[in-house]
Structure formats: structure tokens, C-alpha cells
Protein backbone atom coordinates (compact mmCIF):
# COMPACT_ATOMS: atom_id res chain seq x y z
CA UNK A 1 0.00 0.00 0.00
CA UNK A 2 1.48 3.25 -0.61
CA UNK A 3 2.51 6.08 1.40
CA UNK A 4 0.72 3.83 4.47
CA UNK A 5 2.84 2.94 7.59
CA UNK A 6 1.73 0.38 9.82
CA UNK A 7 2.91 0.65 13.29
CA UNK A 8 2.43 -2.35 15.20
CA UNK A 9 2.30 -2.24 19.34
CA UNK A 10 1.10 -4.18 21.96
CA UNK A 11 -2.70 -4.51 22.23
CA UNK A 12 -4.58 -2.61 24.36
CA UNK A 13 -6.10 -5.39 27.12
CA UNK A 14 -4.99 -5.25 30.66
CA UNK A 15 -3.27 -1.70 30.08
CA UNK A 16 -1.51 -0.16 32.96
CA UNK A 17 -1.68 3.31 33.27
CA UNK A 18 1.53 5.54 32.64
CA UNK A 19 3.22 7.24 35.45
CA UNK A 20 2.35 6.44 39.18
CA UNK A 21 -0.65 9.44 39.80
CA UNK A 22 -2.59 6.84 40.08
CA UNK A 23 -1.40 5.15 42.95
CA UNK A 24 -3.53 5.15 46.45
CA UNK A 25 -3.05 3.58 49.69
CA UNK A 26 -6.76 3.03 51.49
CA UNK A 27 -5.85 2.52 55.01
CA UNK A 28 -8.55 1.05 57.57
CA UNK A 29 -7.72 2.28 60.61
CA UNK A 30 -9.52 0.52 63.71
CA UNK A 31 -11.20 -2.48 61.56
CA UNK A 32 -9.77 -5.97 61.01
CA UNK A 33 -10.88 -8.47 58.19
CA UNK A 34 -12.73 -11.50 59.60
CA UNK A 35 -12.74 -13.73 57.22
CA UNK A 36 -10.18 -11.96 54.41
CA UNK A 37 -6.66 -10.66 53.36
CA UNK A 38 -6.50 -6.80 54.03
CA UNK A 39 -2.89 -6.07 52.54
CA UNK A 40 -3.11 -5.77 49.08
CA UNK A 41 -1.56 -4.26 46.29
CA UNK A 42 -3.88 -4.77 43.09
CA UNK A 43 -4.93 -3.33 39.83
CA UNK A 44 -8.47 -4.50 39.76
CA UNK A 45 -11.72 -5.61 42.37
CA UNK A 46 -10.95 -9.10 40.56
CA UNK A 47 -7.31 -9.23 41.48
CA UNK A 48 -8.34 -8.36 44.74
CA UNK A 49 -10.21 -11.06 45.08
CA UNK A 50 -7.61 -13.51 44.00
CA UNK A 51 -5.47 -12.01 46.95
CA UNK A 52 -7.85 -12.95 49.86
CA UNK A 53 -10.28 -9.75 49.60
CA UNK A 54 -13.97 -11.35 51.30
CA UNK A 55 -17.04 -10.00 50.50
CA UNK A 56 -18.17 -11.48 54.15
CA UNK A 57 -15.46 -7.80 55.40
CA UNK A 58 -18.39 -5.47 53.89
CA UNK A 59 -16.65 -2.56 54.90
CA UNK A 60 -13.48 -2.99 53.36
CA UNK A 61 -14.57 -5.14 50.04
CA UNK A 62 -17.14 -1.90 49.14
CA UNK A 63 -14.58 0.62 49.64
CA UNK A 64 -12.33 -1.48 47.34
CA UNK A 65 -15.00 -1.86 44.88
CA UNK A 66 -15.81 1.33 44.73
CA UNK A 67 -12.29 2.75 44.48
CA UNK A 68 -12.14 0.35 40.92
CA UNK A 69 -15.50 1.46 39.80
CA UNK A 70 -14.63 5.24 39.76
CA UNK A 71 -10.88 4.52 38.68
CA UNK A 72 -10.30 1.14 36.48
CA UNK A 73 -6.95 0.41 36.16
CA UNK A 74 -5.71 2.63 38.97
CA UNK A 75 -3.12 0.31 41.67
CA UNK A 76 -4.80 0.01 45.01
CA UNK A 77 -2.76 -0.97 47.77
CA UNK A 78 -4.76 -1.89 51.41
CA UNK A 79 -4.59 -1.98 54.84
CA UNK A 80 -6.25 -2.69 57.87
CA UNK A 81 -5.05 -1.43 61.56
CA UNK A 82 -7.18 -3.37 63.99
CA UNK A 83 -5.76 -1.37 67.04
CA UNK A 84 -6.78 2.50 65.84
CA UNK A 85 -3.62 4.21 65.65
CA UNK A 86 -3.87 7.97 66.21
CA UNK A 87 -0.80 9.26 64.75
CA UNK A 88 -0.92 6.93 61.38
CA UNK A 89 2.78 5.85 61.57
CA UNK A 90 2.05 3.13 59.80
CA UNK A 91 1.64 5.52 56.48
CA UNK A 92 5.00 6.06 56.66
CA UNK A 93 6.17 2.71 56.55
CA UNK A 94 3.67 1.59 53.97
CA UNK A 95 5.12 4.45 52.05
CA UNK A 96 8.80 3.76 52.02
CA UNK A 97 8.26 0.07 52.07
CA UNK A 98 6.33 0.72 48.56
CA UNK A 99 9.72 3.18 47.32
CA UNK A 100 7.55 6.57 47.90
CA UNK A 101 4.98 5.98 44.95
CA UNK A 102 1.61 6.11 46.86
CA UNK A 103 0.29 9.60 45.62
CA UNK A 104 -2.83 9.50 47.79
CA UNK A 105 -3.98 7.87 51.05
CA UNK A 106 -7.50 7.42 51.54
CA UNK A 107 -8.27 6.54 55.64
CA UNK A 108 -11.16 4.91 57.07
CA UNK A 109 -11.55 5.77 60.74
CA UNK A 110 -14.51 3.85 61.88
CA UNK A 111 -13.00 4.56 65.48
CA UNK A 112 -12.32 8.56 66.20
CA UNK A 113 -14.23 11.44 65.60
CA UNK A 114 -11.70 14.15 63.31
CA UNK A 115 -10.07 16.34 66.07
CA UNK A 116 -7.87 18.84 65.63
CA UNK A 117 -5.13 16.78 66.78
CA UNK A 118 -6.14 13.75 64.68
CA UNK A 119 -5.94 16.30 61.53
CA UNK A 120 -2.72 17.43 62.45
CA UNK A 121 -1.03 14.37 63.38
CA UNK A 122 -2.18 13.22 59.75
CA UNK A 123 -0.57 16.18 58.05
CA UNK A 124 2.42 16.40 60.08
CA UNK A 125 2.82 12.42 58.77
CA UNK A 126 2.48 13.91 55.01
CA UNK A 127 4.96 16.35 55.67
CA UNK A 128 7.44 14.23 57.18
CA UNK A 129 6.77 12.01 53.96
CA UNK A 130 7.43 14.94 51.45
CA UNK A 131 10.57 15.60 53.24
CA UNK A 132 11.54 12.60 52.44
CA UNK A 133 10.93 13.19 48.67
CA UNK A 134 7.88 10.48 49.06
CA UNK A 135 5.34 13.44 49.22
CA UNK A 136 1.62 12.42 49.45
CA UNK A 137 -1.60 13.84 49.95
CA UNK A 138 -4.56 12.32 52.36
CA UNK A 139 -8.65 12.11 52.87
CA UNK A 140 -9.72 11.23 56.13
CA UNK A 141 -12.94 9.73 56.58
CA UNK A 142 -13.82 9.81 60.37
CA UNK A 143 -16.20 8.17 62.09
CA UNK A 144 -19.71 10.30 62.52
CA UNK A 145 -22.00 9.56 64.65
CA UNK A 146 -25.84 10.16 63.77
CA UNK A 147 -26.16 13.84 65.77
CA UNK A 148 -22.60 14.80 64.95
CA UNK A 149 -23.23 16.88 61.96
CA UNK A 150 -24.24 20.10 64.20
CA UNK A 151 -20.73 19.59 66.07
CA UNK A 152 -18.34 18.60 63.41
CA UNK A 153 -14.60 20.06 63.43
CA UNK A 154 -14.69 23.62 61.58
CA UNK A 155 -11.99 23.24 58.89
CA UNK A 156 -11.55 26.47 58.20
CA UNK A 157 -9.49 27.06 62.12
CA UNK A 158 -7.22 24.42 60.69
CA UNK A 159 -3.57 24.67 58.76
CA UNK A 160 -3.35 21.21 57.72
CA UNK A 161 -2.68 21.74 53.86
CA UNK A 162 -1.74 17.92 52.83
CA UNK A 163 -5.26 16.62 54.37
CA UNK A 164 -8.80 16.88 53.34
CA UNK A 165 -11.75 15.76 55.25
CA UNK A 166 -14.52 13.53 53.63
CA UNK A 167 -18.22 12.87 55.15
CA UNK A 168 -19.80 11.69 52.71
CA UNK A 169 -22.26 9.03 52.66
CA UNK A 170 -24.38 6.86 49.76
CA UNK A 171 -27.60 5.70 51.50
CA UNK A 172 -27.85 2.88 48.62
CA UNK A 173 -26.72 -0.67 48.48
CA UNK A 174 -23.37 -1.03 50.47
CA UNK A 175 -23.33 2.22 51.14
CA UNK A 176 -26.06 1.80 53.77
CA UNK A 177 -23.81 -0.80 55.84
CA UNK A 178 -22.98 0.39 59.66
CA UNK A 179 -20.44 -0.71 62.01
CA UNK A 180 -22.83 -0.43 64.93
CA UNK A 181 -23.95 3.20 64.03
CA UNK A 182 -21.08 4.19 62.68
CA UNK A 183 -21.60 5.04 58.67
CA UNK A 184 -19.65 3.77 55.80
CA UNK A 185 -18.74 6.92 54.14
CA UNK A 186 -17.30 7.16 50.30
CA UNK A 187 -13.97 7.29 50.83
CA UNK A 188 -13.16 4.13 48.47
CA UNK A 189 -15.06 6.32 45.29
CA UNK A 190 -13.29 9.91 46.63
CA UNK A 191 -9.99 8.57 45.93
């Protein structure tokens, strides 16, 4: 054929993503798995799956899926802090055990309330991080309490410039699961 060039490259199934923007950490800070595997590091709910992830740990198994359905072929990794850390350490080590290229952290606090302290702890962990040329930025999704919406934190008195505060909530499906009244939040789709 003239003056046609055919360029021949790898197909385009099971694509990863260029770069590493797309990189989150979803940390579940005060809930264990029953039944399942909560450290993962996966590219898909499927994959997941294949790693231990157990539909029978609601909590963590939506956020997961929901995290894939708002960002196929993103990398997830996961984990799961059974004793509720309050100064989320264990970021840091998940971060320079992965070489620095989580992006975002996404936490799940079905245990504390978001305090002032609890915000700055969590930046002051991003900022240690970005000194260390890992840099990072994180959502916190604390636990509320039906009745807690005329009390929450005012963000605006805060200087906490790597975190951002999530308190969302879908009514529907999964979304409706509790941990006693605790609700599930969207922190799996805000990442």
C-alpha cells in the first residue's frame, strides 16, 4: 500500500496506566478483616479477590470496589489497623516500604471522631513524607455519629494543607452498611 505505515504495538487489554498518579493507599484504621486478606496491592476488584479480599469484610470489600468502579486500572494498595492508631505511623512505613509511589492515602476511621489533633497528626505524617521526597496527599474519613453533623470540626481554624476531610455518605446498596452506628462513608469512590 502506498505512502501507508503500519505501526504495530502491543494490544490494548490489561493496560496499565503511565506514570504512578494513580497510585492510592486506602488505610482502615480501627477495623480488622474477619474472614479476608486486608494487605493488598492490586490493579483490579478481581485481582483483589484472587489475593484474599472477602465479600463477608463489607466494609473494606465496598470501599475497594468502589475505588475500581470510579478509577479502572488505577493500583490500590490496602490496609487494615485493627488497634486504631492515632498518629498513622504506619503511612509512613507503607510508604517507604512501597519506594515513595503512593500519591494519595485514603483513611477509614470507623474509630475517632476528626479532632484537631487527629488532623494534624495526619498532616504532620504527610509532611514528614514529602521531606523525604515520598510526598503524598490524604482524605480522612472519620467516624460520625448520627447527631454529629451540628458539632463537626470547623476546617476552616485548621492549617493542615496535605489533608482533606470527607463525610460523605451513599444511602444505597453497600453504602447503607454500619459498624454499629457508625456510617460507611465514600472514601473508596473519593480517591
Amino acid at each position: 500500500m502506498n505512502g501507508i505505515l503500519f505501526s504495530r504495538q502491543n494490544g490494548g487489554l490489561n493496560r496499565q496506566l503511565a506514570g504512578t498518579d494513580h497510585i492510592s493507599l486506602l488505610l482502615f484504621n480501627g477495623v480488622g478483616a474477619s474472614t479476608g486478606e486486608t494487605d493488598l496491592d492490586c490493579t483490579s476488584l478481581e485481582e483483589a479477590i484472587d489475593q484474599g479480599l472477602d465479600a463477608a469484610d463489607e466494609i473494606i470489600h465496598y470501599h475497594v470496589s468502589e475505588f475500581f468502579r470510579m478509577a479502572n486500572g488505577a493500583r490500590l494498595i490496602t490496609a487494615a489497623v485493627e488497634v486504631a492508631s492515632t498518629t498513622y505511623d504506619e503511612i509512613k512505613q507503607i510508604q517507604t516500604n512501597k519506594q515513595g509511589v503512593i500519591k494519595q492515602v485514603g483513611i477509614w476511621d470507623g474509630t475517632q471522631k476528626h479532632t484537631l489533633g487527629l488532623v494534624t497528626a495526619l498532616n504532620d505524617v504527610c509532611k514528614d513524607l514529602a521531606v523525604l521526597n515520598m510526598p503524598l496527599s490524604a482524605v480522612l474519613s472519620p467516624k460520625i455519629l448520627v447527631g454529629d453533623y451540628a458539632t463537626l470540626l470547623n476546617v476552616n481554624t485548621l492549617d493542615s494543607e496535605f489533608v482533606s476531610i470527607v463525610i460523605g455518605q451513599d444511602n444505597s446498596g453497600y453504602g447503607a452498611l454500619s459498624t454499629g452506628n457508625i456510617q460507611t462513608g465514600i472514601i473508596g469512590a473519593t480517591l
